[in-house]
Protein backbone atom coordinates (compact mmCIF):
# COMPACT_ATOMS: atom_id res chain seq x y z
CA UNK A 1 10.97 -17.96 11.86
CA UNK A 2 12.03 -16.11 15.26
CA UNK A 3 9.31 -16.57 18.00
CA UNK A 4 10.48 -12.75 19.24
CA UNK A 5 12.33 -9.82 18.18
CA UNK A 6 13.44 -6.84 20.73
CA UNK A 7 13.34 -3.26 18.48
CA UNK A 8 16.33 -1.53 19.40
CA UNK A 9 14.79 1.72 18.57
CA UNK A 10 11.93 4.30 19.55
CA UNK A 11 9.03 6.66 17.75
CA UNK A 12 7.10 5.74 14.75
CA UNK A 13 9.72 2.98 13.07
CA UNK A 14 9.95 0.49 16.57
CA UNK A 15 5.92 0.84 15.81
CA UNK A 16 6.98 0.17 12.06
CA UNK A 17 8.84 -3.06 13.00
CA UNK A 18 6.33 -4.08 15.65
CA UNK A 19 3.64 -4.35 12.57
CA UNK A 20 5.57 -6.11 10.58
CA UNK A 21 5.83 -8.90 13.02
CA UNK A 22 2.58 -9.17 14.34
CA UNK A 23 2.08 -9.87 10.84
CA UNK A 24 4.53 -12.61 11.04
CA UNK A 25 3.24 -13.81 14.21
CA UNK A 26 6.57 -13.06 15.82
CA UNK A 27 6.13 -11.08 19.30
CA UNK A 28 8.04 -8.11 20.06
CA UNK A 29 10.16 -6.39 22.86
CA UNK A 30 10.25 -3.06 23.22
CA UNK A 31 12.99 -0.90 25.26
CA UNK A 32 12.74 2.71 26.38
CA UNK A 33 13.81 5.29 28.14
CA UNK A 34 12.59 7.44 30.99
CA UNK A 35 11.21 9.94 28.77
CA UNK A 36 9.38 7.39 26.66
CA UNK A 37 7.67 6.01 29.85
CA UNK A 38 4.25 7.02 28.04
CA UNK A 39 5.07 6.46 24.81
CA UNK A 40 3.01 4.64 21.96
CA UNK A 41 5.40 2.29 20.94
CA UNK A 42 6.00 0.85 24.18
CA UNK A 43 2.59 0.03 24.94
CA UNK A 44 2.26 -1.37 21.25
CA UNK A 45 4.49 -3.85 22.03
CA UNK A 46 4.54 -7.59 23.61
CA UNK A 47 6.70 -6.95 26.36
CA UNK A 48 8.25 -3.40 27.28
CA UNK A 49 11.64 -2.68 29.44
CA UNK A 50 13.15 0.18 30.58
CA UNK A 51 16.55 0.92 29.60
CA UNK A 52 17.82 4.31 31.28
CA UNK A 53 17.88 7.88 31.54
CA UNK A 54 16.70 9.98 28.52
CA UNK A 55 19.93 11.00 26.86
CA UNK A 56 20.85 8.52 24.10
CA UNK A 57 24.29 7.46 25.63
CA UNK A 58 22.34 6.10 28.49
CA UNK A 59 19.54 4.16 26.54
CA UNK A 60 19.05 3.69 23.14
CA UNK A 61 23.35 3.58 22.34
CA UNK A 62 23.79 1.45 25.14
CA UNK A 63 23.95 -1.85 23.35
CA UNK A 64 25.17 -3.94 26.96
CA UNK A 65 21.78 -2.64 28.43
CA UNK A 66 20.27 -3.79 25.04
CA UNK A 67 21.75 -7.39 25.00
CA UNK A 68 21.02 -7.86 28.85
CA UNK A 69 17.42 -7.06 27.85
CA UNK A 70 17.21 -9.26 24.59
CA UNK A 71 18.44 -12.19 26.20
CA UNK A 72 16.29 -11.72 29.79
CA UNK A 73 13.25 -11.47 27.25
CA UNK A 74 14.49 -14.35 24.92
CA UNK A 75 14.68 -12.31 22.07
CA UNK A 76 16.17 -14.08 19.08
CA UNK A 77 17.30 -10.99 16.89
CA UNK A 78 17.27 -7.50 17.39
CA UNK A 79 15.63 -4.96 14.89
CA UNK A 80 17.96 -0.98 15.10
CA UNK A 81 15.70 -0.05 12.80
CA UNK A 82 17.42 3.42 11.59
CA UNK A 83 19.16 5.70 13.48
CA UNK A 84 20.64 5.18 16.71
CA UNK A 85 22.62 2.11 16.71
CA UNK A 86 21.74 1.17 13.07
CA UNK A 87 24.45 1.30 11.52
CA UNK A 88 26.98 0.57 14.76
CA UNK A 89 28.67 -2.63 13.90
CA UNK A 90 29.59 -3.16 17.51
CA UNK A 91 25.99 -4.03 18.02
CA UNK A 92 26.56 -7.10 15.06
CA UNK A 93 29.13 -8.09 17.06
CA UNK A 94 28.03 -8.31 20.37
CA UNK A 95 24.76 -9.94 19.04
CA UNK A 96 27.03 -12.63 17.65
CA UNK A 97 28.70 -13.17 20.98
CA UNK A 98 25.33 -13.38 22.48
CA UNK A 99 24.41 -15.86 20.21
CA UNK A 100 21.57 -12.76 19.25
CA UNK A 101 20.70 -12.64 15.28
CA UNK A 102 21.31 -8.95 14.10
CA UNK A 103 18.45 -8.12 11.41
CA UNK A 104 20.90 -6.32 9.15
CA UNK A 105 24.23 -6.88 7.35
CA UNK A 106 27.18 -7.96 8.60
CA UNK A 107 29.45 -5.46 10.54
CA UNK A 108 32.35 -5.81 8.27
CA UNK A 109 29.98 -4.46 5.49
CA UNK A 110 28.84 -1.85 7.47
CA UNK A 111 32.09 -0.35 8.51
CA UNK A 112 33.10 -0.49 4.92
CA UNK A 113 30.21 1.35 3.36
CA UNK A 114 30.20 3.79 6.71
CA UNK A 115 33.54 5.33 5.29
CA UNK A 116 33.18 7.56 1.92
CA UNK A 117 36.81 7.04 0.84
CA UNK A 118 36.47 3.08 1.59
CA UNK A 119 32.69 2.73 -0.43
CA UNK A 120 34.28 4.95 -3.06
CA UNK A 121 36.85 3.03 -3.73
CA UNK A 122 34.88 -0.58 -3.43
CA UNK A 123 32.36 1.28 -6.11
CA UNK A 124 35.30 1.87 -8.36
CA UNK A 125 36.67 -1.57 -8.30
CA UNK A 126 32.68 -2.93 -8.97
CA UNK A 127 33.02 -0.98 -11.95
CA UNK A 128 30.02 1.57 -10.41
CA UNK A 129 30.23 5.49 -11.53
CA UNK A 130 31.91 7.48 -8.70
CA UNK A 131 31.73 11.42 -8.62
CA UNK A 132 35.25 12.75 -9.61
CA UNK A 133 37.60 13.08 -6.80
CA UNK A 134 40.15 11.83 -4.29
CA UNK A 135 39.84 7.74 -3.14
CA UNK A 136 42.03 8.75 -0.17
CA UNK A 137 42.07 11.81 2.64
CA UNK A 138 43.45 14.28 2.52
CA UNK A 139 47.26 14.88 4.05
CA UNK A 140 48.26 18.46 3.49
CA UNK A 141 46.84 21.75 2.28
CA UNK A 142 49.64 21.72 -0.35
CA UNK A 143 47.87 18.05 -1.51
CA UNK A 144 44.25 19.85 -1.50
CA UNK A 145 45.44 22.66 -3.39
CA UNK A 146 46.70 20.36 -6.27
CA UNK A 147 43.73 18.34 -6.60
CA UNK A 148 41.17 21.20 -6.57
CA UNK A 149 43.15 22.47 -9.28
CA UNK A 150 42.99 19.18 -11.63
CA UNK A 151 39.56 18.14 -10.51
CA UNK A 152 38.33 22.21 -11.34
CA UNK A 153 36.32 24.23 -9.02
CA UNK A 154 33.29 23.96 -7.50
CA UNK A 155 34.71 21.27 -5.19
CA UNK A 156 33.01 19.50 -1.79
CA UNK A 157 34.91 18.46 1.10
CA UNK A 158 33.59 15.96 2.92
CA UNK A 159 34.17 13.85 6.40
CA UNK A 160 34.74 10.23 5.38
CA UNK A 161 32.30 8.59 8.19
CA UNK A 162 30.16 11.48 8.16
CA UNK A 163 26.32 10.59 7.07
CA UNK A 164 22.86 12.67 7.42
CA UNK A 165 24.83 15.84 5.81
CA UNK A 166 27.43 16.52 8.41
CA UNK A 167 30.73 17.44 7.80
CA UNK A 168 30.45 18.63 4.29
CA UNK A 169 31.51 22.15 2.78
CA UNK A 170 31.23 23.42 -0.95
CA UNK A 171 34.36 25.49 -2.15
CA UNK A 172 34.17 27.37 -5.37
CA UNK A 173 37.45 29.01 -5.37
CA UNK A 174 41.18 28.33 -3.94
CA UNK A 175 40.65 31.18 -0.75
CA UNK A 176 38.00 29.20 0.83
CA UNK A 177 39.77 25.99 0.74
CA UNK A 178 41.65 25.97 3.77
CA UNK A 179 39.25 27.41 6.02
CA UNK A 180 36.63 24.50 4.49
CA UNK A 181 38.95 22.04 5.33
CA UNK A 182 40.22 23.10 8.59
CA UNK A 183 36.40 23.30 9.62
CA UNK A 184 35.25 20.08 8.57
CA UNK A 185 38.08 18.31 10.24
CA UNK A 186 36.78 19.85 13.25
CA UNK A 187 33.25 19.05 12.63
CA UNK A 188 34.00 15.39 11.76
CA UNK A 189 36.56 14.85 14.71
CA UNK A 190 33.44 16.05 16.74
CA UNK A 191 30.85 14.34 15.36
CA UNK A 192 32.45 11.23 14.11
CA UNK A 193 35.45 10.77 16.27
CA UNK A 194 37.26 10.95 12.82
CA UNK A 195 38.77 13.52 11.09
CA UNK A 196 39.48 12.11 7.89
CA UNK A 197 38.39 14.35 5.04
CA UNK A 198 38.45 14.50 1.77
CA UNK A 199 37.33 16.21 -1.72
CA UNK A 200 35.40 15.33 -4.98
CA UNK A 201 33.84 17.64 -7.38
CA UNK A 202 30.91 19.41 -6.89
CA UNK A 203 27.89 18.27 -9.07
CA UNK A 204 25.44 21.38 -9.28
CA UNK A 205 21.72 21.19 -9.17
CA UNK A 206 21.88 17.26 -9.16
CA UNK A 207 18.75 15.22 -8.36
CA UNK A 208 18.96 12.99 -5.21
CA UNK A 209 17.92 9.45 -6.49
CA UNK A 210 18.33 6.04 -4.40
CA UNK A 211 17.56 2.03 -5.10
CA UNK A 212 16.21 0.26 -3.00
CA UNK A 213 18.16 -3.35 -2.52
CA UNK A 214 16.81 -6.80 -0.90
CA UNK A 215 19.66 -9.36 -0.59
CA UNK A 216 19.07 -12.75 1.36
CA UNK A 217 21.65 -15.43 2.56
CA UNK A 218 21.29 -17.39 -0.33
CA UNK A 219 23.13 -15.17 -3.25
CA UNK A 220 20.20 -13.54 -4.40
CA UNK A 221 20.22 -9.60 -4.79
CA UNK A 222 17.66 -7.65 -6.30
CA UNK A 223 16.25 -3.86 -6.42
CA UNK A 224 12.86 -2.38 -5.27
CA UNK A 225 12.99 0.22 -7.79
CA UNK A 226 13.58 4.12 -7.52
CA UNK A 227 12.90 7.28 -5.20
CA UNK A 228 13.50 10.69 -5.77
CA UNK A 229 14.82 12.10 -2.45
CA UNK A 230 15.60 15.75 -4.04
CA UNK A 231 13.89 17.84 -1.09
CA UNK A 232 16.36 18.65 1.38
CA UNK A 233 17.38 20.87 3.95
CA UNK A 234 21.00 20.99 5.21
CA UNK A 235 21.07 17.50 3.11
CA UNK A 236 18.34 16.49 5.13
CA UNK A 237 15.32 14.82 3.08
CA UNK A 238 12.06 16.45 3.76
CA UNK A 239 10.09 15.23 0.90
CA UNK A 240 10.31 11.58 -0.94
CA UNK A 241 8.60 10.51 -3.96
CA UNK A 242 8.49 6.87 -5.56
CA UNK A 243 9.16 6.48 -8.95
CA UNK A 244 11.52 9.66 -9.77
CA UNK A 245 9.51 12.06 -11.46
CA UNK A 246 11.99 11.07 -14.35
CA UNK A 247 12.33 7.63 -14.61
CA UNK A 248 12.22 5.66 -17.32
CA UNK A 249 12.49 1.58 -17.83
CA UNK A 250 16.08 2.19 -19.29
CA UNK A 251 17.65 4.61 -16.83
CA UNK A 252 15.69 1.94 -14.41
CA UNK A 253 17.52 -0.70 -15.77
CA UNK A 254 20.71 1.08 -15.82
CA UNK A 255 20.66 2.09 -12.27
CA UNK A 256 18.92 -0.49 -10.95
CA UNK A 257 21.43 -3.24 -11.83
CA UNK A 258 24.30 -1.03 -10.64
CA UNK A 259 23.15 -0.57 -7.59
CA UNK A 260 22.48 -4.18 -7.35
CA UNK A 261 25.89 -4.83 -8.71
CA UNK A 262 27.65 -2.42 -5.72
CA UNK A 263 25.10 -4.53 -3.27
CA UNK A 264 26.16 -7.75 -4.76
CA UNK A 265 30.12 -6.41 -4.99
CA UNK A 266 30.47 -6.46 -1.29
CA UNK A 267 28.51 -9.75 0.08
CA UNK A 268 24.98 -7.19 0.98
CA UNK A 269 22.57 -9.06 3.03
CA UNK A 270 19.02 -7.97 4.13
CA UNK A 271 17.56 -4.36 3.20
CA UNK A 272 19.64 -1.22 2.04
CA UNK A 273 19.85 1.69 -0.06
CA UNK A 274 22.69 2.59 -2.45
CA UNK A 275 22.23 6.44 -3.28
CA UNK A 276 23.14 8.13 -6.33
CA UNK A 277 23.40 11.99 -7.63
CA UNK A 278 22.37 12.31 -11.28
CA UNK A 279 22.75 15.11 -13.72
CA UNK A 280 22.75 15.65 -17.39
CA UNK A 281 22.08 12.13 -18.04
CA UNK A 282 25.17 10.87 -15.74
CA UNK A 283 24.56 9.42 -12.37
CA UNK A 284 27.13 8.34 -9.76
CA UNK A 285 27.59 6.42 -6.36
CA UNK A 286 26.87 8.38 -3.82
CA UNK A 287 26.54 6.52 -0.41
CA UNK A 288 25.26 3.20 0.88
CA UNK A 289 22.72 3.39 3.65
CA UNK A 290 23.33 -0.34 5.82
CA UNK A 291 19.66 -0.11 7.12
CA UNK A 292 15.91 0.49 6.59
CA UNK A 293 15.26 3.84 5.17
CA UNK A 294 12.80 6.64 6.74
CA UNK A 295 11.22 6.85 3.22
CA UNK A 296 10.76 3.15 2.98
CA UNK A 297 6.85 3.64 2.49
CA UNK A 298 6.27 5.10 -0.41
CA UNK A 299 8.69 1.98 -2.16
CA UNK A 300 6.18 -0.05 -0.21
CA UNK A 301 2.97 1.41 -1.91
CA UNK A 302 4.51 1.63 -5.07
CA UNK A 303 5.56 -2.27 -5.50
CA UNK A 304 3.31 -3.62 -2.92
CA UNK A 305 6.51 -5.44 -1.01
CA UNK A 306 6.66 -5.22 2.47
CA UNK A 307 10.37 -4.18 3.14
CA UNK A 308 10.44 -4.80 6.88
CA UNK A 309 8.80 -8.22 6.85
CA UNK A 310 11.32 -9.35 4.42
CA UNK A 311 13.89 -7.88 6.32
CA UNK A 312 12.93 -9.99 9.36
CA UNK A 313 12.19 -13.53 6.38
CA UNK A 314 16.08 -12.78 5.71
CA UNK A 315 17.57 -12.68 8.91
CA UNK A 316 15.57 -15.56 9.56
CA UNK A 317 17.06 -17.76 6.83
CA UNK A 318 14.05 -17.37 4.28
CA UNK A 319 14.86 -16.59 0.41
CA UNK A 320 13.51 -13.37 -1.07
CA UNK A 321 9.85 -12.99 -2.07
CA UNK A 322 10.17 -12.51 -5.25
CA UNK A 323 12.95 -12.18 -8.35
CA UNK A 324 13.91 -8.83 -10.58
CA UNK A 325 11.36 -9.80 -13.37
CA UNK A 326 8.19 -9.64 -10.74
CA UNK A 327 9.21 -6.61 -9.30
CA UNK A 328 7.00 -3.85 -10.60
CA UNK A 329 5.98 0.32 -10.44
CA UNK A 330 2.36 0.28 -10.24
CA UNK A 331 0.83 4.44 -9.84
CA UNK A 332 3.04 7.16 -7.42
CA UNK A 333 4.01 7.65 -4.19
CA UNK A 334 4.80 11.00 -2.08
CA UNK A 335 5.75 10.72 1.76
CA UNK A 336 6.32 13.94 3.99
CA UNK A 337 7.99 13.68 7.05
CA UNK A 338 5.79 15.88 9.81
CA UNK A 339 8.31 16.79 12.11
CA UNK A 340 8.03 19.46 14.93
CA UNK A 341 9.95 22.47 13.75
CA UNK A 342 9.37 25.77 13.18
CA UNK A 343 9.54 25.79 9.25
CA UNK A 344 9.51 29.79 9.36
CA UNK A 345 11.35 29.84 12.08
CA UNK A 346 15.03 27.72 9.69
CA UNK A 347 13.21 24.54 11.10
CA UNK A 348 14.17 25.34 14.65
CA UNK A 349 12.68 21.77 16.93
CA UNK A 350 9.65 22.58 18.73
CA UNK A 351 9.29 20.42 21.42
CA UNK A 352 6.11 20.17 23.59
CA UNK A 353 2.44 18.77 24.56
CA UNK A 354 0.27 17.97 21.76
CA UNK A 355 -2.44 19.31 23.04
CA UNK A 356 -4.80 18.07 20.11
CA UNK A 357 -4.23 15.71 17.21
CA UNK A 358 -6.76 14.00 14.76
CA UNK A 359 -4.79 12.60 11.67
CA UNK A 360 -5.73 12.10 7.72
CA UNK A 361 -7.26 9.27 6.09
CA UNK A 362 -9.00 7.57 3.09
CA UNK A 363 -8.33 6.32 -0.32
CA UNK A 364 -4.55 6.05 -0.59
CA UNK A 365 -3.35 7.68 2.63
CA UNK A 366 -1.06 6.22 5.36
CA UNK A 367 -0.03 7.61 8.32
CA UNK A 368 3.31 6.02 10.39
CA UNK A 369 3.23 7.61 13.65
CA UNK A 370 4.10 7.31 17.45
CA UNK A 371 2.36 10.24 18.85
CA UNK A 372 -1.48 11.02 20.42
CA UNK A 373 -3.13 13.90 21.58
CA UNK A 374 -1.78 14.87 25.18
CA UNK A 375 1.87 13.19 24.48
CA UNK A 376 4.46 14.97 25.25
CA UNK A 377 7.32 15.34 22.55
CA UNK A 378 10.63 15.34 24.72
CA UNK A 379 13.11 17.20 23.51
CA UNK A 380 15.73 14.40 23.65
CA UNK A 381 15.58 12.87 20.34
CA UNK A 382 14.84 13.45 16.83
CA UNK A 383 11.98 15.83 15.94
CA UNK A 384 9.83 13.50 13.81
CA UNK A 385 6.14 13.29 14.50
CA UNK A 386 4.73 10.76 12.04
CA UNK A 387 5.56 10.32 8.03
CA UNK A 388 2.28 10.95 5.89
CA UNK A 389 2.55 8.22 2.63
CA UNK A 390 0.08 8.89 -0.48
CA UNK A 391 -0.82 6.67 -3.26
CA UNK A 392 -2.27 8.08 -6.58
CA UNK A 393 -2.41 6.01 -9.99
CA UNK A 394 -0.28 9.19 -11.65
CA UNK A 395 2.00 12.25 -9.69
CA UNK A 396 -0.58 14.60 -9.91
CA UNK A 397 -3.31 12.83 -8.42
CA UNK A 398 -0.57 11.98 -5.77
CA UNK A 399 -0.16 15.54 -5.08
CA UNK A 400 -3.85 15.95 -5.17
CA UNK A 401 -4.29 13.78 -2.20
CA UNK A 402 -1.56 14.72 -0.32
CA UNK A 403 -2.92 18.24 -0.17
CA UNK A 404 -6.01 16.65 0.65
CA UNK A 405 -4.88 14.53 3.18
CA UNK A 406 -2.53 17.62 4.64
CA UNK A 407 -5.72 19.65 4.78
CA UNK A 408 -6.91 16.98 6.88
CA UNK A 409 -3.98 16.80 9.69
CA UNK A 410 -4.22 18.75 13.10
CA UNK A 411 -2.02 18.53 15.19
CA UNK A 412 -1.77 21.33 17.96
CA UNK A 413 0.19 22.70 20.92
CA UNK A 414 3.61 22.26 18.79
CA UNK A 415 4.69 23.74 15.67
CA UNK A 416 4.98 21.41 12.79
CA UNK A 417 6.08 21.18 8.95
CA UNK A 418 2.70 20.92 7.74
CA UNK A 419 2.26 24.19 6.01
CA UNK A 420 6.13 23.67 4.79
CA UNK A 421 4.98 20.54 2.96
CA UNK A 422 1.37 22.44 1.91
CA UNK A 423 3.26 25.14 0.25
CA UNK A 424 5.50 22.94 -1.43
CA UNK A 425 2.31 21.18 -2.94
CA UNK A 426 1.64 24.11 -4.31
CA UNK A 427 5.08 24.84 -6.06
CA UNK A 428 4.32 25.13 -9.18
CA UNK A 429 8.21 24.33 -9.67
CA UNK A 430 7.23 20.86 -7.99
CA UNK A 431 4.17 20.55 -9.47
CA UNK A 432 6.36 20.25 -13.10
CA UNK A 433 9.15 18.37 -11.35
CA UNK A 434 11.88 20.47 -11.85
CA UNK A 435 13.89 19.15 -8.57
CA UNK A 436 17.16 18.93 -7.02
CA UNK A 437 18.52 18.71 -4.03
CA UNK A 438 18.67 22.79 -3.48
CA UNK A 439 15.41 23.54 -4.64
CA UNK A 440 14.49 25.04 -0.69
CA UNK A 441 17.21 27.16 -0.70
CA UNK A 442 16.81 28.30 -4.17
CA UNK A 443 12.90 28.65 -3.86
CA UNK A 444 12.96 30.08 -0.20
CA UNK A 445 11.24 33.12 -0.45
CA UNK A 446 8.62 31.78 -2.60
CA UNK A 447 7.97 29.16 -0.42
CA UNK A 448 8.03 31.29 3.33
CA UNK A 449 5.15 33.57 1.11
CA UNK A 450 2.92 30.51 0.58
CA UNK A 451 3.61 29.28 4.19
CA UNK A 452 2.42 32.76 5.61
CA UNK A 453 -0.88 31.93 3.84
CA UNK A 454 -1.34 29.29 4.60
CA UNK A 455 -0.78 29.71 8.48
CA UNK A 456 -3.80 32.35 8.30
CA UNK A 457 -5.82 29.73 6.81
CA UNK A 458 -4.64 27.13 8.94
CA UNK A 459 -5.69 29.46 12.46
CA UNK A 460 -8.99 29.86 11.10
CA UNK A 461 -9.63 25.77 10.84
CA UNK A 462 -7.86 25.64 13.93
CA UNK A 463 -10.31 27.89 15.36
CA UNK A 464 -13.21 26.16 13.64
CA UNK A 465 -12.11 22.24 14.98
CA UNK A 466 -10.50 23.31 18.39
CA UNK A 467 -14.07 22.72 20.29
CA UNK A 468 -13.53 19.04 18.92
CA UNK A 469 -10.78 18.68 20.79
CA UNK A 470 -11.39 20.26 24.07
CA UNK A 471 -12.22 16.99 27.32
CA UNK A 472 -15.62 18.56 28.51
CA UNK A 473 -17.07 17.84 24.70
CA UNK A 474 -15.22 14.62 24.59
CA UNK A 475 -16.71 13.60 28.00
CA UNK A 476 -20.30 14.83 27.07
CA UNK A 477 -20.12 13.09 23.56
CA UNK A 478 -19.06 9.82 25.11
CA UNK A 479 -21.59 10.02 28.35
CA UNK A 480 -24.11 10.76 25.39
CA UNK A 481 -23.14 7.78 23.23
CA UNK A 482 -23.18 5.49 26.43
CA UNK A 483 -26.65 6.56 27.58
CA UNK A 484 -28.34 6.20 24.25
CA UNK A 485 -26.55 2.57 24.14
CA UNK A 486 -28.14 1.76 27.55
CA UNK A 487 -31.52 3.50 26.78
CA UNK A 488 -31.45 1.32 23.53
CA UNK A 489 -30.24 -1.80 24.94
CA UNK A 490 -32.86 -1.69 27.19
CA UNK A 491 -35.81 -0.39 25.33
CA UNK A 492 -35.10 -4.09 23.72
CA UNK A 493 -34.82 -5.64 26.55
CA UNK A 494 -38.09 -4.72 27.57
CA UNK A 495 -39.85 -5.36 24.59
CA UNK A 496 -38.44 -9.03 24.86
């Protein structure tokens, strides 16, 4: 096992990792940036280094100031957790120069399952189901035209290394083609510093469900089981739920062992998601994610494996925990990611002080967070506050305690997604399940209503608990606490 691991990442996952291997007994390294100076993670950890200023470029991308810091700490691996430099596969390759162990697949894997025309057509030659559409980009308008026609309108174009929802336009008739095209080539070359695109038929109202895969060094591949990532916003998950609300031990099965099969396909190692779109009984390959997911919790409560300890056991050399027959579903999960945005406001990032915070707890609740009251989100990064993870034997009492343990969550000074997640809760059109991935858009008025109400309610508790929060009652609570300790400590003294 590695003696230390440096977390090339920030925010509630480097926490995340940092967990896992205390656990292990494997000290950790954190790196930051100027505007984490005060943050969480960073005094969490072992040892702590500064990296650079607070744009990404100049910290948390910059894998030379990385590896200098890995190997002045003696870190043996590194640990991108997701986002930033997760799925770069420079990074793999300067940690094998460095002699560094990446926790993570190889960088040949993940530069072949970062392109959607290159995992498309690896899926097809595994014999996996692939949505209906081109296994190349796209050359000429005249070429686009053609194939809209024979694969029949509504068609997507997409950016072939785009990821997180970028780069991707739905076209339901010939007249908007171009002008789809012409934009996401521009939005790709941007984004991606590729603009490769190309087009596959548009599956309406599908349901967003991924496997979870675990794949050591020694030929063994398995799945975690299912999540239903349906909730989105601008194909951005918002809401994740472990099993899928429709789920059974044969569609398990089914898609289980083909995403272990596409895992297996291309030499996997360590953790990863393959994602897959399913409607009217069909599913098919949609992406696969070359790192630890942000809705990695609730597969955790659900099976009781702990996916970033095993991710470290693999890197490390150890076999997997445990085979496909003793992985099992025990009761539901529901995660929501608290992020601070204005949910009335299209989810606009509200950055700021959080001038009071006090977070849920109890039977079944976990909170992954990097935040306290007085920190200051900076506006640099993503907008993610903490992820709230519930346990309940069945879905509805799931949903029961998540609106319980919602009910429970202040945090104040910033806007936040709370009352977005409290409405959905609500939904009676969630409540019965009935998801797919455009269920905001589709149930957006309903929705804003219920978040209205729930803002006056929320103002009144906030009126009720803000006393709790303010320093003179903190400071008069605690001088209180201290004073009956001493009066009591030496009452006993004296009766001694």
């Amino acid at each position: 096992m590695f003696k230390k691991v440096l977390i090339a990442n920030r925010g509630e996952i480097a926490i995340r990792v940092m967990r896992a291997c205390r656990e292990l007994d494997v000290k950790s390294v954190a790196v930051y940036s100027d505007a984490d100076n005060n943050s969480l993670f960073a005094k969490y950890a072992d040892e702590a280094y500064n990296i650079g200023e607070p744009a990404p470029a100049k910290s948390y991308l910059n894998i030379d100031r990385i590896i200098d810091v890995a190997e002045k700490s003696g870190a043996e691996a590194i640990h991108p957790g997701y986002g930033f430099l997760a799925e770069n596969s420079r990074l793999g390759d300067e940690c094998k120069k460095h002699g560094i162990k990446l926790i993570g697949p190889e960088g040949s894997v993940i530069n072949a399952m970062g392109s959607k025309i290159e995992s498309k057509k690896l899926m097809q030659k595994a014999g996996v189901p692939v949505v209906p559409g081109a296994s190349k980009g796209i050359s000429s308008i005249d070429e686009a035209v053609s194939m809209a026609e024979s694969i029949g309108y509504p068609i997507i174009v997409k950016a072939s290394a785009g990821g997180g929802g970028i780069g991707m336009r739905t076209v339901y008739e010939e007249d908007e083609l171009v002008r789809a095209i012409e934009s996401t080539k521009s939005v790709a070359a941007s984004a991606f510093g590729d603009s490769t695109v190309y087009i596959e038929k548009y599956i309406e109202e599908p349901r967003h469900i991924e496997f979870q895969i675990l794949a050591d060094e020694h030929g063994n591949t398995i799945h975690v089981a299912d999540r239903e990532c349906s909730i989105q916003r601008r194909h951005q998950k918002l809401i994740e739920e472990a099993p899928s609300p429709i789920m059974t031990e044969e569609l398990r099965d089914k898609m289980g062992s083909a995403a272990v099969k596409a895992a297996a396909s291309i030499g996997y190692t360590n953790a990863g998601t393959v994602e897959f779109i399913y409607s009217d009984g069909k599913f098919y390959f949609l992406e696969m994610n070359t790192r630890i997911q942000v809705e990695h919790p609730i597969t955790e409560f659900v099976t009781g494996v702990d996916l970033v300890k095993e991710q470290i056991k693999i890197a490390a050399g150890r076999e997997l925990c445990c085979s496909q027959d003793e992985i099992h579903v025990h009761g539901h999960a529901i995660e929501c990611r608290i992020n601070a945005e204005d949910p009335l406001n299209d989810f606009a990032p509200n950055p700021g002080k959080i001038t009071g915070y006090r977070s849920p707890g109890g039977t079944g609740v976990r909170v992954d967070s990097g935040v306290y009251m007085n920190y200051t989100i900076p506006p640099y990064y993503d907008s993610m506050i903490s992820k709230l993870i519930v346990w309940g034997r069945t879905r509805n009492e799931a949903i029961a305690r998540m609106k319980r343990a919602l009910s429970e969550y202040v945090i104040l000074g910033v806007k936040t997604t709370i009352p977005f997640h409290k409405s959905m809760m609500n939904n009676i059109h969630f409540r019965q399940a009935q998801l797919h991935t455009h269920f905001v858009d589709e149930h957006k008025q309903e929705i804003a209503e219920n978040m209205e109400k729930v803002l006056i309610a929320d103002k009144e508790m906030e009126a009720r608990l803000k006393s709790t929060f303010l320093p003179s009652k903190k400071i008069a609570a605690v001088s209180g606490a201290v004073s009956n300790y001493m009066a009591h400590s030496i009452g006993q003294k004296e009766e001694k």
